[in-house]
Structures are given as C-alpha cells and as structure tokens.
PDBML (XML) file of the C-alpha atoms, coordinates in Angstrom:
<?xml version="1.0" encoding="UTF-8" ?>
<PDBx:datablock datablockName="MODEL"
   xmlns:PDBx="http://pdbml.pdb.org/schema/pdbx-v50.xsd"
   xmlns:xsi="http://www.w3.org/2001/XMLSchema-instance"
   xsi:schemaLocation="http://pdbml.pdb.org/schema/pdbx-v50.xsd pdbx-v50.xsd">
   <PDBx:atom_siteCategory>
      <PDBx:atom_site id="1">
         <PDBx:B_iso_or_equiv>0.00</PDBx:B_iso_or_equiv>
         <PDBx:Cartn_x>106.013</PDBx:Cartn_x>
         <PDBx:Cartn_y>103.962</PDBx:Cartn_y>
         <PDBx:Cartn_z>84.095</PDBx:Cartn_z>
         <PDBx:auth_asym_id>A</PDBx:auth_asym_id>
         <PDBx:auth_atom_id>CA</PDBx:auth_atom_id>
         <PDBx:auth_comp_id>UNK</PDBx:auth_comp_id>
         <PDBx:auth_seq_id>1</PDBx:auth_seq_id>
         <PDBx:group_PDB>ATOM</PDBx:group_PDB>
         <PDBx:label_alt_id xsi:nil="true" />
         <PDBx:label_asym_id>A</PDBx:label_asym_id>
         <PDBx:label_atom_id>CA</PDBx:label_atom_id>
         <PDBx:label_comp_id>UNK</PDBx:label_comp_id>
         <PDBx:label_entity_id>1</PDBx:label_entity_id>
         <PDBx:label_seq_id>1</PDBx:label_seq_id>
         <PDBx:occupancy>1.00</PDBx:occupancy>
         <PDBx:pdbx_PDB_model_num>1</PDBx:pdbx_PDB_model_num>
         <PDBx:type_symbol>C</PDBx:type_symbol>
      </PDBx:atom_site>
      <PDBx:atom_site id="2">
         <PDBx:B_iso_or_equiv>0.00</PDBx:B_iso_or_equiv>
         <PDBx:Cartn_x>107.654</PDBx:Cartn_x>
         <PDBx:Cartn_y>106.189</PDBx:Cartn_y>
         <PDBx:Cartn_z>86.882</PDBx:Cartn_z>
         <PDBx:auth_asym_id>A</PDBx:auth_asym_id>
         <PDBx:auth_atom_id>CA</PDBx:auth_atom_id>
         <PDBx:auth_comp_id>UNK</PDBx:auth_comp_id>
         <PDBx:auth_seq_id>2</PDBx:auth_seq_id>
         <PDBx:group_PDB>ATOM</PDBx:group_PDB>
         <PDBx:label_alt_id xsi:nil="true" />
         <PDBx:label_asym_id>A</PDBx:label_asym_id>
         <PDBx:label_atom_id>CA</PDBx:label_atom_id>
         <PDBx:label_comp_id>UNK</PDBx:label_comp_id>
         <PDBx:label_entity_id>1</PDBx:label_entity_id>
         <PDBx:label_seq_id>2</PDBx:label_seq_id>
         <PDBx:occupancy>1.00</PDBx:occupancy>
         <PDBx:pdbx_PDB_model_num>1</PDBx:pdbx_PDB_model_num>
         <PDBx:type_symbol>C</PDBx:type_symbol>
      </PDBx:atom_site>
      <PDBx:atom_site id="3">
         <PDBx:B_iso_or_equiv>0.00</PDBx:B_iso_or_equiv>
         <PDBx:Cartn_x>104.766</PDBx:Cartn_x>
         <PDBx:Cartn_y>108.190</PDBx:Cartn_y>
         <PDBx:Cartn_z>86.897</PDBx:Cartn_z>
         <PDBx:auth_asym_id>A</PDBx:auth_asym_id>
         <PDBx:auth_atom_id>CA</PDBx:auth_atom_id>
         <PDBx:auth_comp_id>UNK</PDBx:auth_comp_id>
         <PDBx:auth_seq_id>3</PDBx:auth_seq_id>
         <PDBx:group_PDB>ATOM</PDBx:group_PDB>
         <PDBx:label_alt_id xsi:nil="true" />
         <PDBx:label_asym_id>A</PDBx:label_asym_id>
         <PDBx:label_atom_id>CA</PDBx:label_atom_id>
         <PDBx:label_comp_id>UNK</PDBx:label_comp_id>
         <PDBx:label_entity_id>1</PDBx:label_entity_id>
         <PDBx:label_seq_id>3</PDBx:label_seq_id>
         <PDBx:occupancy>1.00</PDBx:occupancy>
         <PDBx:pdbx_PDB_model_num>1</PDBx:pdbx_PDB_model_num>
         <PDBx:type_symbol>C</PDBx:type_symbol>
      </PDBx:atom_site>
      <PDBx:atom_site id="4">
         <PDBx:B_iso_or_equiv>0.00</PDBx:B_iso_or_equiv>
         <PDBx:Cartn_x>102.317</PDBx:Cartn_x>
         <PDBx:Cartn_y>105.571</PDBx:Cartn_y>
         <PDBx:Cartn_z>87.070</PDBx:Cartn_z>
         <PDBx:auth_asym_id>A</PDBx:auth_asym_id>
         <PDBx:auth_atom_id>CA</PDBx:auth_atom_id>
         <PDBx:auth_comp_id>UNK</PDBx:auth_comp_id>
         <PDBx:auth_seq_id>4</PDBx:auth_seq_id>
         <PDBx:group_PDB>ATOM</PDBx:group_PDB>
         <PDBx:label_alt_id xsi:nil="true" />
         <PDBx:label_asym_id>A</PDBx:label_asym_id>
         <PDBx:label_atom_id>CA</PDBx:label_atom_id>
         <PDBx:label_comp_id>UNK</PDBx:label_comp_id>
         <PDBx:label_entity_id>1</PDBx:label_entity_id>
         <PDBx:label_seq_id>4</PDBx:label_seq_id>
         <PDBx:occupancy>1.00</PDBx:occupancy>
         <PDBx:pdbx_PDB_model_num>1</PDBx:pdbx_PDB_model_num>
         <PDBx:type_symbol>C</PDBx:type_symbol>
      </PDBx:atom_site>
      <PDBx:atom_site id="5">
         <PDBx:B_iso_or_equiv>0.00</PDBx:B_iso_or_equiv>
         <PDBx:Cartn_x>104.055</PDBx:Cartn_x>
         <PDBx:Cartn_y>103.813</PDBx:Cartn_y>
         <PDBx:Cartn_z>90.522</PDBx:Cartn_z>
         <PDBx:auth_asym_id>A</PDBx:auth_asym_id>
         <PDBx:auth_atom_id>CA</PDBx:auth_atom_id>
         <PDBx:auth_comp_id>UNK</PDBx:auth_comp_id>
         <PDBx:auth_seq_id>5</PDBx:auth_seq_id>
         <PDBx:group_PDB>ATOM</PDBx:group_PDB>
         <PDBx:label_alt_id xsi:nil="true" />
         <PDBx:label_asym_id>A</PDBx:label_asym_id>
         <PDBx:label_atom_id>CA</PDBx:label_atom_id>
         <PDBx:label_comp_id>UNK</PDBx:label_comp_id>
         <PDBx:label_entity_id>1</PDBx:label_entity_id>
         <PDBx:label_seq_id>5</PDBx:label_seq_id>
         <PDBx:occupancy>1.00</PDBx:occupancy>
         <PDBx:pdbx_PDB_model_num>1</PDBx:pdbx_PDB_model_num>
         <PDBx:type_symbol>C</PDBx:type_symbol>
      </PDBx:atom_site>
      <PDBx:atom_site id="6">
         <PDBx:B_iso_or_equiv>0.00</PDBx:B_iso_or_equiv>
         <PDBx:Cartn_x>103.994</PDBx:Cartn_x>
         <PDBx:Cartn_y>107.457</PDBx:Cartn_y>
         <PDBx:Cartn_z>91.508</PDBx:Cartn_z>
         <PDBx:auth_asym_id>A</PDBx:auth_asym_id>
         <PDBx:auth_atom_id>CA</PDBx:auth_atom_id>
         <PDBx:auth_comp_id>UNK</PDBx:auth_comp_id>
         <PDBx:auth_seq_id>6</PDBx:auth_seq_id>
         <PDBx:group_PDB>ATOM</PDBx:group_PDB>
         <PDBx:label_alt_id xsi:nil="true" />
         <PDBx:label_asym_id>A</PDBx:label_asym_id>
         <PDBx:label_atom_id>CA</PDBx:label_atom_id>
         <PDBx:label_comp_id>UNK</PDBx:label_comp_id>
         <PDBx:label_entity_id>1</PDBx:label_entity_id>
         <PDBx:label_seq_id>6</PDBx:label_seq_id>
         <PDBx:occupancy>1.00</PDBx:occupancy>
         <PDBx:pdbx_PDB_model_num>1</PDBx:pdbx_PDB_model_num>
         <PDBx:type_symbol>C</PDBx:type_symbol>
      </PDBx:atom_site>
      <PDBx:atom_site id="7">
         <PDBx:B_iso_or_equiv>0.00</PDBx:B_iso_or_equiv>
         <PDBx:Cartn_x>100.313</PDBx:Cartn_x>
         <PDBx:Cartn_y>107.542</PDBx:Cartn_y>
         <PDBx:Cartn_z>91.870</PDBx:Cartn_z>
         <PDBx:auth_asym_id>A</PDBx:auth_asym_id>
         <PDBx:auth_atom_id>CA</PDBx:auth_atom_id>
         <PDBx:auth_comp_id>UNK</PDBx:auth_comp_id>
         <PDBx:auth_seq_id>7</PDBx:auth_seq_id>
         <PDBx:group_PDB>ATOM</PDBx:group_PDB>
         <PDBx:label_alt_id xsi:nil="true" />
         <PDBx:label_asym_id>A</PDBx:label_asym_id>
         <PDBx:label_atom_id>CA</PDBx:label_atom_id>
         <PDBx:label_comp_id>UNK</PDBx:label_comp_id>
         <PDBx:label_entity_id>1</PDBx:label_entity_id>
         <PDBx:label_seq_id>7</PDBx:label_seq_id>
         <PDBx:occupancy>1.00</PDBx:occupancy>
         <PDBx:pdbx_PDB_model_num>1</PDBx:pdbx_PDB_model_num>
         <PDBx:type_symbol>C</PDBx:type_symbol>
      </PDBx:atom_site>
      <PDBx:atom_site id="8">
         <PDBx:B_iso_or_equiv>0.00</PDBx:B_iso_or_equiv>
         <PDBx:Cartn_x>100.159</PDBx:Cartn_x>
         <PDBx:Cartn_y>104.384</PDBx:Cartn_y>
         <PDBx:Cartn_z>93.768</PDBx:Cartn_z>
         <PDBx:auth_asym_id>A</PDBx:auth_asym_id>
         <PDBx:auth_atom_id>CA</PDBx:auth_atom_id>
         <PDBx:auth_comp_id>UNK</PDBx:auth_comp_id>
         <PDBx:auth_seq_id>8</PDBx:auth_seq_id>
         <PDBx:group_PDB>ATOM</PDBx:group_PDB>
         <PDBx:label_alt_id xsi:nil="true" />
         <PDBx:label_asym_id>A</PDBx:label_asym_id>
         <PDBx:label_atom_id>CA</PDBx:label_atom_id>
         <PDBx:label_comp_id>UNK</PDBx:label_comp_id>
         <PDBx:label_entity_id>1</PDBx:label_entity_id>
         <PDBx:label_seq_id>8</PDBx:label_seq_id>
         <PDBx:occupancy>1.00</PDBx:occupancy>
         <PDBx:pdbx_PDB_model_num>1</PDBx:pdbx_PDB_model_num>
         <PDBx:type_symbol>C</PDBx:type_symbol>
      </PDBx:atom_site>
      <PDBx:atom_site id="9">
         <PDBx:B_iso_or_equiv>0.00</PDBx:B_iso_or_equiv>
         <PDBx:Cartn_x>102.691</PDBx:Cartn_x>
         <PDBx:Cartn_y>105.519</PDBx:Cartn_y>
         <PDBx:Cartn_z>96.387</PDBx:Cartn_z>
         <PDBx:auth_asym_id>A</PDBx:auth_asym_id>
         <PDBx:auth_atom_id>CA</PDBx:auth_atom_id>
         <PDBx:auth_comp_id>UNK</PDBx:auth_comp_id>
         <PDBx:auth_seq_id>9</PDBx:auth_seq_id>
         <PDBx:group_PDB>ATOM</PDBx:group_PDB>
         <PDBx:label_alt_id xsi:nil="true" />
         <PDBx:label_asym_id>A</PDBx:label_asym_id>
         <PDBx:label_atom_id>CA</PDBx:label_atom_id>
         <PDBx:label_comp_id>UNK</PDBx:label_comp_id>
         <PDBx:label_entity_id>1</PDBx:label_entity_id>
         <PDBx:label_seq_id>9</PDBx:label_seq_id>
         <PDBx:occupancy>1.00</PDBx:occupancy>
         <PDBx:pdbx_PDB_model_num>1</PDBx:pdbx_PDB_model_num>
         <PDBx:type_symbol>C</PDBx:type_symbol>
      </PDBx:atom_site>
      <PDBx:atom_site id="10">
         <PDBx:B_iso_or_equiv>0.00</PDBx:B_iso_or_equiv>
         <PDBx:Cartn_x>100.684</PDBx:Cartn_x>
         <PDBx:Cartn_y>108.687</PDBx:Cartn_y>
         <PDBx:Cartn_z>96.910</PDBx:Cartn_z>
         <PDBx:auth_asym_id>A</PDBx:auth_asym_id>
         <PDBx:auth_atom_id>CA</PDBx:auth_atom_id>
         <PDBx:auth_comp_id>UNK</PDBx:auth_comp_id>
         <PDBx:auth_seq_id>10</PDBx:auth_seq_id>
         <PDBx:group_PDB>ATOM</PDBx:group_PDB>
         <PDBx:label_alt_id xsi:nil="true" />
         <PDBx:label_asym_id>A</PDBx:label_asym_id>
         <PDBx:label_atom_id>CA</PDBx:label_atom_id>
         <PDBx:label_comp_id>UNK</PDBx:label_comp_id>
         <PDBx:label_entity_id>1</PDBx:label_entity_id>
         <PDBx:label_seq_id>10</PDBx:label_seq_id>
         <PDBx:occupancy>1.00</PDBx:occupancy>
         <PDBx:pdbx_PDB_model_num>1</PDBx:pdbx_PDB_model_num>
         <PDBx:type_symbol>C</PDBx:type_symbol>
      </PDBx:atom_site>
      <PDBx:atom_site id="11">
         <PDBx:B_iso_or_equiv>0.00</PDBx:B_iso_or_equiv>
         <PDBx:Cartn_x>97.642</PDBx:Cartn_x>
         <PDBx:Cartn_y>106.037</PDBx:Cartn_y>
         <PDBx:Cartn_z>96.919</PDBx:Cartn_z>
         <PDBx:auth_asym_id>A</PDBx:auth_asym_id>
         <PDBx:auth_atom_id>CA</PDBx:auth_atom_id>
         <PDBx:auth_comp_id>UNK</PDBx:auth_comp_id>
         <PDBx:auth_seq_id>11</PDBx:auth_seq_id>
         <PDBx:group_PDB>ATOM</PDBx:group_PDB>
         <PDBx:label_alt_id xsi:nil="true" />
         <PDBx:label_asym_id>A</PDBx:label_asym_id>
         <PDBx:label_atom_id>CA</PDBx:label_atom_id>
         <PDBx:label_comp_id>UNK</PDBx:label_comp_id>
         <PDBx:label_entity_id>1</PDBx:label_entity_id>
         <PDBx:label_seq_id>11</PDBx:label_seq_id>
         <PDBx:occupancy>1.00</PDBx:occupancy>
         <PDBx:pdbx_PDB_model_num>1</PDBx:pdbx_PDB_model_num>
         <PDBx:type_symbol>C</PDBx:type_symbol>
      </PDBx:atom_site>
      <PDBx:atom_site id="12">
         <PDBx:B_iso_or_equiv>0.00</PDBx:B_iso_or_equiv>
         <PDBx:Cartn_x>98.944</PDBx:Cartn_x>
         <PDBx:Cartn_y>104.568</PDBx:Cartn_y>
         <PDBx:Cartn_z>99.651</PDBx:Cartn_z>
         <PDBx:auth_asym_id>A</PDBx:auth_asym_id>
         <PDBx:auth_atom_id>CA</PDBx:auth_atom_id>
         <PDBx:auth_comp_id>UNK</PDBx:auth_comp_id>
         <PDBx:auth_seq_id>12</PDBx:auth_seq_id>
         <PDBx:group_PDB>ATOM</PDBx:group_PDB>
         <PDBx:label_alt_id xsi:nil="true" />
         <PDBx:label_asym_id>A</PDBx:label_asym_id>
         <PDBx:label_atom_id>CA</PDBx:label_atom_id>
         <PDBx:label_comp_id>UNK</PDBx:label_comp_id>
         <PDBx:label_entity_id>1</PDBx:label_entity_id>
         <PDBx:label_seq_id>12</PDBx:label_seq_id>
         <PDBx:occupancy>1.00</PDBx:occupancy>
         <PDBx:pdbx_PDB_model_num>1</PDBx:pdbx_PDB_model_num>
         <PDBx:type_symbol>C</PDBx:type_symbol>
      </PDBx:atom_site>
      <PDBx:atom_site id="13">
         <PDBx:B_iso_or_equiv>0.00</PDBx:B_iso_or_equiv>
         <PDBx:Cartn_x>100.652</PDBx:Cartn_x>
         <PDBx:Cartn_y>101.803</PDBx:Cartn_y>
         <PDBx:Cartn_z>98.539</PDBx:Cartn_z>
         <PDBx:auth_asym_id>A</PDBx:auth_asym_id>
         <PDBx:auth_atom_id>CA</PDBx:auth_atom_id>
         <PDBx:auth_comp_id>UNK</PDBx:auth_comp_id>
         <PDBx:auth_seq_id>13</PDBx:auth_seq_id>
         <PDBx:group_PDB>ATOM</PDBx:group_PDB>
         <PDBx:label_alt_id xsi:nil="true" />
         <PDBx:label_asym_id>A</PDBx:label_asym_id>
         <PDBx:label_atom_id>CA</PDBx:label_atom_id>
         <PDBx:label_comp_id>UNK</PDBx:label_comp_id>
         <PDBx:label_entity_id>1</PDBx:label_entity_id>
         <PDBx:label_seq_id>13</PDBx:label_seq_id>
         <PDBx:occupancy>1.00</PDBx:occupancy>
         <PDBx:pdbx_PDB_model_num>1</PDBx:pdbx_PDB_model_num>
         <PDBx:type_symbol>C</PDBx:type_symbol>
      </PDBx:atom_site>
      <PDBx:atom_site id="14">
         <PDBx:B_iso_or_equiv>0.00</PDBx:B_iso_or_equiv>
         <PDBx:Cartn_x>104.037</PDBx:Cartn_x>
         <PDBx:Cartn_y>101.179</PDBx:Cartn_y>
         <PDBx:Cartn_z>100.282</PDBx:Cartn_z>
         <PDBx:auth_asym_id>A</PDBx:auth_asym_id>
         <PDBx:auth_atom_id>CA</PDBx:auth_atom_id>
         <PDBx:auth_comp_id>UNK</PDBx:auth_comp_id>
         <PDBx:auth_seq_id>14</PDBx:auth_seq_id>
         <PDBx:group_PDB>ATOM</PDBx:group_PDB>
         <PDBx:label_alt_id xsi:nil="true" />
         <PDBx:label_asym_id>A</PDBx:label_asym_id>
         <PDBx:label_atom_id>CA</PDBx:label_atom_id>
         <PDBx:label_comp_id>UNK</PDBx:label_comp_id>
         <PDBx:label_entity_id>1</PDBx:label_entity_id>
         <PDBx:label_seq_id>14</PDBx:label_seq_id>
         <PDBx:occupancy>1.00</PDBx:occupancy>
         <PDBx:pdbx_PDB_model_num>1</PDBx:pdbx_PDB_model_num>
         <PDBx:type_symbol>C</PDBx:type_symbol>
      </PDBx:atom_site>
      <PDBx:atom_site id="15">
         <PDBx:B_iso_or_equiv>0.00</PDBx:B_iso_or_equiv>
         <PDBx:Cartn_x>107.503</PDBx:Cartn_x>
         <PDBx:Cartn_y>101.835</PDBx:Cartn_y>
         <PDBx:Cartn_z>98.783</PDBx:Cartn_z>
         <PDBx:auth_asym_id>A</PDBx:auth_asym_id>
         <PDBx:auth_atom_id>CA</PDBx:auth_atom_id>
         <PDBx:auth_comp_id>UNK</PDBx:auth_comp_id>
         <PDBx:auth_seq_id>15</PDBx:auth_seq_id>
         <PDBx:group_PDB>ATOM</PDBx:group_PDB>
         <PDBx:label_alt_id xsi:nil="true" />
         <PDBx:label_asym_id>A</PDBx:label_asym_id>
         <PDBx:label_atom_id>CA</PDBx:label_atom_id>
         <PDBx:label_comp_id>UNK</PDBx:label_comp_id>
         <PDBx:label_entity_id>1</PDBx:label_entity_id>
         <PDBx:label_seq_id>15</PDBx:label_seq_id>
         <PDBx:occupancy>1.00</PDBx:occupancy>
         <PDBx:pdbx_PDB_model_num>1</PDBx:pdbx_PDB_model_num>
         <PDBx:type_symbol>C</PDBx:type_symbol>
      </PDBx:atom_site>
      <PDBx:atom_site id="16">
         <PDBx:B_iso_or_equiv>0.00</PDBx:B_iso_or_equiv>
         <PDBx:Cartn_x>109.798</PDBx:Cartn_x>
         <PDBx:Cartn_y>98.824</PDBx:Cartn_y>
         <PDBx:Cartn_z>98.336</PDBx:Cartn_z>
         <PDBx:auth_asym_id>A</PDBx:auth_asym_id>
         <PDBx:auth_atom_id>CA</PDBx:auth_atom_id>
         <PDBx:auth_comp_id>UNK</PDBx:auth_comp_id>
         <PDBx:auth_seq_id>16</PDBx:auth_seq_id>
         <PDBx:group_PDB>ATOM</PDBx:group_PDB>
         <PDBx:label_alt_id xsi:nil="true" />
         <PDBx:label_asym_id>A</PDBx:label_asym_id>
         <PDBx:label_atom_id>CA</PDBx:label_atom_id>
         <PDBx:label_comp_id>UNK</PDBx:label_comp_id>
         <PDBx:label_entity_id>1</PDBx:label_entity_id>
         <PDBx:label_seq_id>16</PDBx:label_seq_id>
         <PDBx:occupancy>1.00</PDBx:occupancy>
         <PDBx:pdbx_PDB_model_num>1</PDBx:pdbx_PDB_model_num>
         <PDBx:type_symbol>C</PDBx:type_symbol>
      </PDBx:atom_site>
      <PDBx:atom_site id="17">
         <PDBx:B_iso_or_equiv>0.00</PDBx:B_iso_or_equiv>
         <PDBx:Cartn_x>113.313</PDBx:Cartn_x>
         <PDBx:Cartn_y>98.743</PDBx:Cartn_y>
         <PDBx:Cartn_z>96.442</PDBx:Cartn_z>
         <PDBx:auth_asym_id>A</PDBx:auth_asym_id>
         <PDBx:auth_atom_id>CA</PDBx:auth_atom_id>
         <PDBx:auth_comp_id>UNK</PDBx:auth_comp_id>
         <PDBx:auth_seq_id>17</PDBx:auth_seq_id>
         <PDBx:group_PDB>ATOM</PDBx:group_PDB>
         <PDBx:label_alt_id xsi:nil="true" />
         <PDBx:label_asym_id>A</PDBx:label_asym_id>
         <PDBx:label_atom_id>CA</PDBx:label_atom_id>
         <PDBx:label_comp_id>UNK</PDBx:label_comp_id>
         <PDBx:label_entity_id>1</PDBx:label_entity_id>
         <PDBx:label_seq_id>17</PDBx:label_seq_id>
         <PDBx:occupancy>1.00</PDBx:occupancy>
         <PDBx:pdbx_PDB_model_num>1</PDBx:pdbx_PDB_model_num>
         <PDBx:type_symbol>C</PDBx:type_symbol>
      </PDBx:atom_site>
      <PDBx:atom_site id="18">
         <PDBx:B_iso_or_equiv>0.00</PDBx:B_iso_or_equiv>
         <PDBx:Cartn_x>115.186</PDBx:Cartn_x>
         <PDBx:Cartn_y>96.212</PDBx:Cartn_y>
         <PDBx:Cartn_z>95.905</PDBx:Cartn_z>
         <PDBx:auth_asym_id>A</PDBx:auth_asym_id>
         <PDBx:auth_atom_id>CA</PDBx:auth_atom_id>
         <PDBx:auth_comp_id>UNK</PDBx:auth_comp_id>
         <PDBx:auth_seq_id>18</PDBx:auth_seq_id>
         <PDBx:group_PDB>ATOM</PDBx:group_PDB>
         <PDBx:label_alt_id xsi:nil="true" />
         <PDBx:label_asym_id>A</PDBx:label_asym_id>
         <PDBx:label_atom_id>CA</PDBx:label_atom_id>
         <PDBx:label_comp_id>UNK</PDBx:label_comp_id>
         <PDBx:label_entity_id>1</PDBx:label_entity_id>
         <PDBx:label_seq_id>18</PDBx:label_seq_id>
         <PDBx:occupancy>1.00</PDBx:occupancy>
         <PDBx:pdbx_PDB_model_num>1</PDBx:pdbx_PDB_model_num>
         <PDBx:type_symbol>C</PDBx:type_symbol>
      </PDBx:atom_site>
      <PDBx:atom_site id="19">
         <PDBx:B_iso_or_equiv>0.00</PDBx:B_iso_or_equiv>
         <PDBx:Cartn_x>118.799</PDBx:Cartn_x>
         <PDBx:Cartn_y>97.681</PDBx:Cartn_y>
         <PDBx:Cartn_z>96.459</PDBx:Cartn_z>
         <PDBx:auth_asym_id>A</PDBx:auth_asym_id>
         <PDBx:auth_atom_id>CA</PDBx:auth_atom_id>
         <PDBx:auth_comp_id>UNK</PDBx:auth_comp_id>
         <PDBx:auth_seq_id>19</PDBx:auth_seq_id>
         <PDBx:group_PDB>ATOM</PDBx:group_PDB>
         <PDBx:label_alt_id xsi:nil="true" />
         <PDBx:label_asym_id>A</PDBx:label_asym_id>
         <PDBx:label_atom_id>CA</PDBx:label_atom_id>
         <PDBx:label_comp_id>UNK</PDBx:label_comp_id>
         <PDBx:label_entity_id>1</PDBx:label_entity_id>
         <PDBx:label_seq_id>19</PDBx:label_seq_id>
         <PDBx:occupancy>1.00</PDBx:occupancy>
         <PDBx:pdbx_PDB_model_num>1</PDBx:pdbx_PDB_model_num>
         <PDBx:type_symbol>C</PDBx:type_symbol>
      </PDBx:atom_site>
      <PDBx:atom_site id="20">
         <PDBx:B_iso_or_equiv>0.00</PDBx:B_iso_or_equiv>
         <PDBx:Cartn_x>120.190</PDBx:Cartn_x>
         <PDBx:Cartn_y>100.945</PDBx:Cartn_y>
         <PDBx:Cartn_z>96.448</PDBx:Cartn_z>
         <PDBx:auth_asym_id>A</PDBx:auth_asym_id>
         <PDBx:auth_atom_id>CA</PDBx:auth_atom_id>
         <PDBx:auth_comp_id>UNK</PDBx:auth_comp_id>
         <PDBx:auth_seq_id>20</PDBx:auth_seq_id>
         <PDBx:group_PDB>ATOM</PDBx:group_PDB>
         <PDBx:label_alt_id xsi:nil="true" />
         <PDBx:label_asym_id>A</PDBx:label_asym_id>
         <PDBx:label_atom_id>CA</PDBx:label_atom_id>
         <PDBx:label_comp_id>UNK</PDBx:label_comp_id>
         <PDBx:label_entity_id>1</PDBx:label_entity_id>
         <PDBx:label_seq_id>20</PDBx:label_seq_id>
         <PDBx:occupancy>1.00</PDBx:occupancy>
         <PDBx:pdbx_PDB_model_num>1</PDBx:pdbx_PDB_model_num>
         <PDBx:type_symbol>C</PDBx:type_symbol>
      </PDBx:atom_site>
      <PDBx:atom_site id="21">
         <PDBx:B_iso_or_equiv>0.00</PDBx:B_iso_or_equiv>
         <PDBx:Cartn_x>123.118</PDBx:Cartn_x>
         <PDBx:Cartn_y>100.897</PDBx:Cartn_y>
         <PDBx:Cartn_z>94.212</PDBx:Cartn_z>
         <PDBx:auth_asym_id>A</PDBx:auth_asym_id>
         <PDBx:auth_atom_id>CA</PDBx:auth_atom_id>
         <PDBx:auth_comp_id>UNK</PDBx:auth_comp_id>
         <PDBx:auth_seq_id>21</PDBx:auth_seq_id>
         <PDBx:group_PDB>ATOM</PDBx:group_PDB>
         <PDBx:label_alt_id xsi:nil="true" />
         <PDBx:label_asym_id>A</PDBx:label_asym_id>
         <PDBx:label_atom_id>CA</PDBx:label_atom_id>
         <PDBx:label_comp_id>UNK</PDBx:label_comp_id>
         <PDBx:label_entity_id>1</PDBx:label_entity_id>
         <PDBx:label_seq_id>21</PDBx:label_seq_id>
         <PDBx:occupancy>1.00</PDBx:occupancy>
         <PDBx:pdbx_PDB_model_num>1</PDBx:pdbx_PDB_model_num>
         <PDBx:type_symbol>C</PDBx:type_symbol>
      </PDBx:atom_site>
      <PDBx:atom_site id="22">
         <PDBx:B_iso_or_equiv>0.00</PDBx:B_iso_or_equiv>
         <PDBx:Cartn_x>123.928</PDBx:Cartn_x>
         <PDBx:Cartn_y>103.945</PDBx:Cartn_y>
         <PDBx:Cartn_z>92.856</PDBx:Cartn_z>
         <PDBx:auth_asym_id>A</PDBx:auth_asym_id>
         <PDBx:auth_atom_id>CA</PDBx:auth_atom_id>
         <PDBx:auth_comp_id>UNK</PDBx:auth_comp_id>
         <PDBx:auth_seq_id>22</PDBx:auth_seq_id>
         <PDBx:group_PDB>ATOM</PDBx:group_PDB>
         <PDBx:label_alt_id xsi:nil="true" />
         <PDBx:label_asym_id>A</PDBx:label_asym_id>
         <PDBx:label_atom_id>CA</PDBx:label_atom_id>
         <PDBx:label_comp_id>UNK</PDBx:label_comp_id>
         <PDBx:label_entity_id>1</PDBx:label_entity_id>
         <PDBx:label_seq_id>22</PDBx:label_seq_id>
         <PDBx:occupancy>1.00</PDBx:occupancy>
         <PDBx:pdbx_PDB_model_num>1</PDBx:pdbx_PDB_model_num>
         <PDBx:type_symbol>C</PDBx:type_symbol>
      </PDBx:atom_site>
      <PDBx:atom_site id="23">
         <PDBx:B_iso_or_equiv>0.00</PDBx:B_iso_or_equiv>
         <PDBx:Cartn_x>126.133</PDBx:Cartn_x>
         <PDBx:Cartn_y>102.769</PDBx:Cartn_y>
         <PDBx:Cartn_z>89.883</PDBx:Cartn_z>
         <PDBx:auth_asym_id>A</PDBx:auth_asym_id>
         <PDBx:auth_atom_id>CA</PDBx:auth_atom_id>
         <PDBx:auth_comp_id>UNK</PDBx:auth_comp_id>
         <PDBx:auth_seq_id>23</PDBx:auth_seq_id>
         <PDBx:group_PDB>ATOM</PDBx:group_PDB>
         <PDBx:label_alt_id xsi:nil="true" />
         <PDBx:label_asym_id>A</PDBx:label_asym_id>
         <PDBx:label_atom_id>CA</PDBx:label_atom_id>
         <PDBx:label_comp_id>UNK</PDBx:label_comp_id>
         <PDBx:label_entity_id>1</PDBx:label_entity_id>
         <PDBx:label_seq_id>23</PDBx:label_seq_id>
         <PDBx:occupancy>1.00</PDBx:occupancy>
         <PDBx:pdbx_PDB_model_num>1</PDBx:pdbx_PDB_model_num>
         <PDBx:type_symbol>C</PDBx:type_symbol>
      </PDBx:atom_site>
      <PDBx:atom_site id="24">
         <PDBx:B_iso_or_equiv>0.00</PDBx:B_iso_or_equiv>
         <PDBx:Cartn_x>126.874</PDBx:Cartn_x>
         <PDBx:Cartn_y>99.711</PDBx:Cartn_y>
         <PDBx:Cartn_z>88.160</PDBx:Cartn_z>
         <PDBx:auth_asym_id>A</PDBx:auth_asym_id>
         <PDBx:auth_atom_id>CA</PDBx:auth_atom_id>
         <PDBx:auth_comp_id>UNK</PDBx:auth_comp_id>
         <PDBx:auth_seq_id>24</PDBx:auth_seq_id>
         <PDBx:group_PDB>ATOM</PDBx:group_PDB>
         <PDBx:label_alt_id xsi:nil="true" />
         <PDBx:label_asym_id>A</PDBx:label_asym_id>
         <PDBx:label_atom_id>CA</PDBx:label_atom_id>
         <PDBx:label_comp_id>UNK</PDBx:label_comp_id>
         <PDBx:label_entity_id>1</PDBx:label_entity_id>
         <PDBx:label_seq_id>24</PDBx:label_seq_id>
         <PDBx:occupancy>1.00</PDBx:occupancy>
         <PDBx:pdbx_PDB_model_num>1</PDBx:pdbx_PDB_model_num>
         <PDBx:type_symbol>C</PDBx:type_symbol>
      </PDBx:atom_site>
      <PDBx:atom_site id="25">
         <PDBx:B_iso_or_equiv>0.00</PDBx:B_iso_or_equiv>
         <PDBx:Cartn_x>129.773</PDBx:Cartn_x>
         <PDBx:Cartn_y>98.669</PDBx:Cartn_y>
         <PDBx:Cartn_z>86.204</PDBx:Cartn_z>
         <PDBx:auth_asym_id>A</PDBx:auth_asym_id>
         <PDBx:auth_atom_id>CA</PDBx:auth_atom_id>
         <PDBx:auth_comp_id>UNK</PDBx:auth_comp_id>
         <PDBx:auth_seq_id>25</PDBx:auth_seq_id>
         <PDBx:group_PDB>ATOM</PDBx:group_PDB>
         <PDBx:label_alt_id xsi:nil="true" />
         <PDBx:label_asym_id>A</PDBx:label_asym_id>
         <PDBx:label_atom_id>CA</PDBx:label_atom_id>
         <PDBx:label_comp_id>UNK</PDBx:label_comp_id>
         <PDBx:label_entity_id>1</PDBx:label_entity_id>
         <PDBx:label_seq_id>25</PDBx:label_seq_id>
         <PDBx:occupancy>1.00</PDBx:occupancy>
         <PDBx:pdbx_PDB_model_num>1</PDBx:pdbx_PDB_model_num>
         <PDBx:type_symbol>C</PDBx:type_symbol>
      </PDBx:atom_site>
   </PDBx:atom_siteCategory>
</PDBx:datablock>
C-alpha cells in the first residue's frame, strides 16, 4: 500500500497528511 501511494506522489499527485503525531498512547 505504501508503495503504491509512492508511485502516485512521484506521478505527480500532491502529498497530504492528516497530522503528524509521532506516537500515540
């Protein structure tokens, strides 16, 4: 799955997350 959203960012598509929490309880 990584790898597949991979190949659309170097596609061009723009990268979008949510949050950037780097743990969670």
């Amino acid at each position: 799955t990584y790898s597949k959203a991979l190949a659309m960012l170097l596609d061009g598509a723009m990268l979008i997350g949510t949050n950037h929490d780097r743990i969670l309880a």
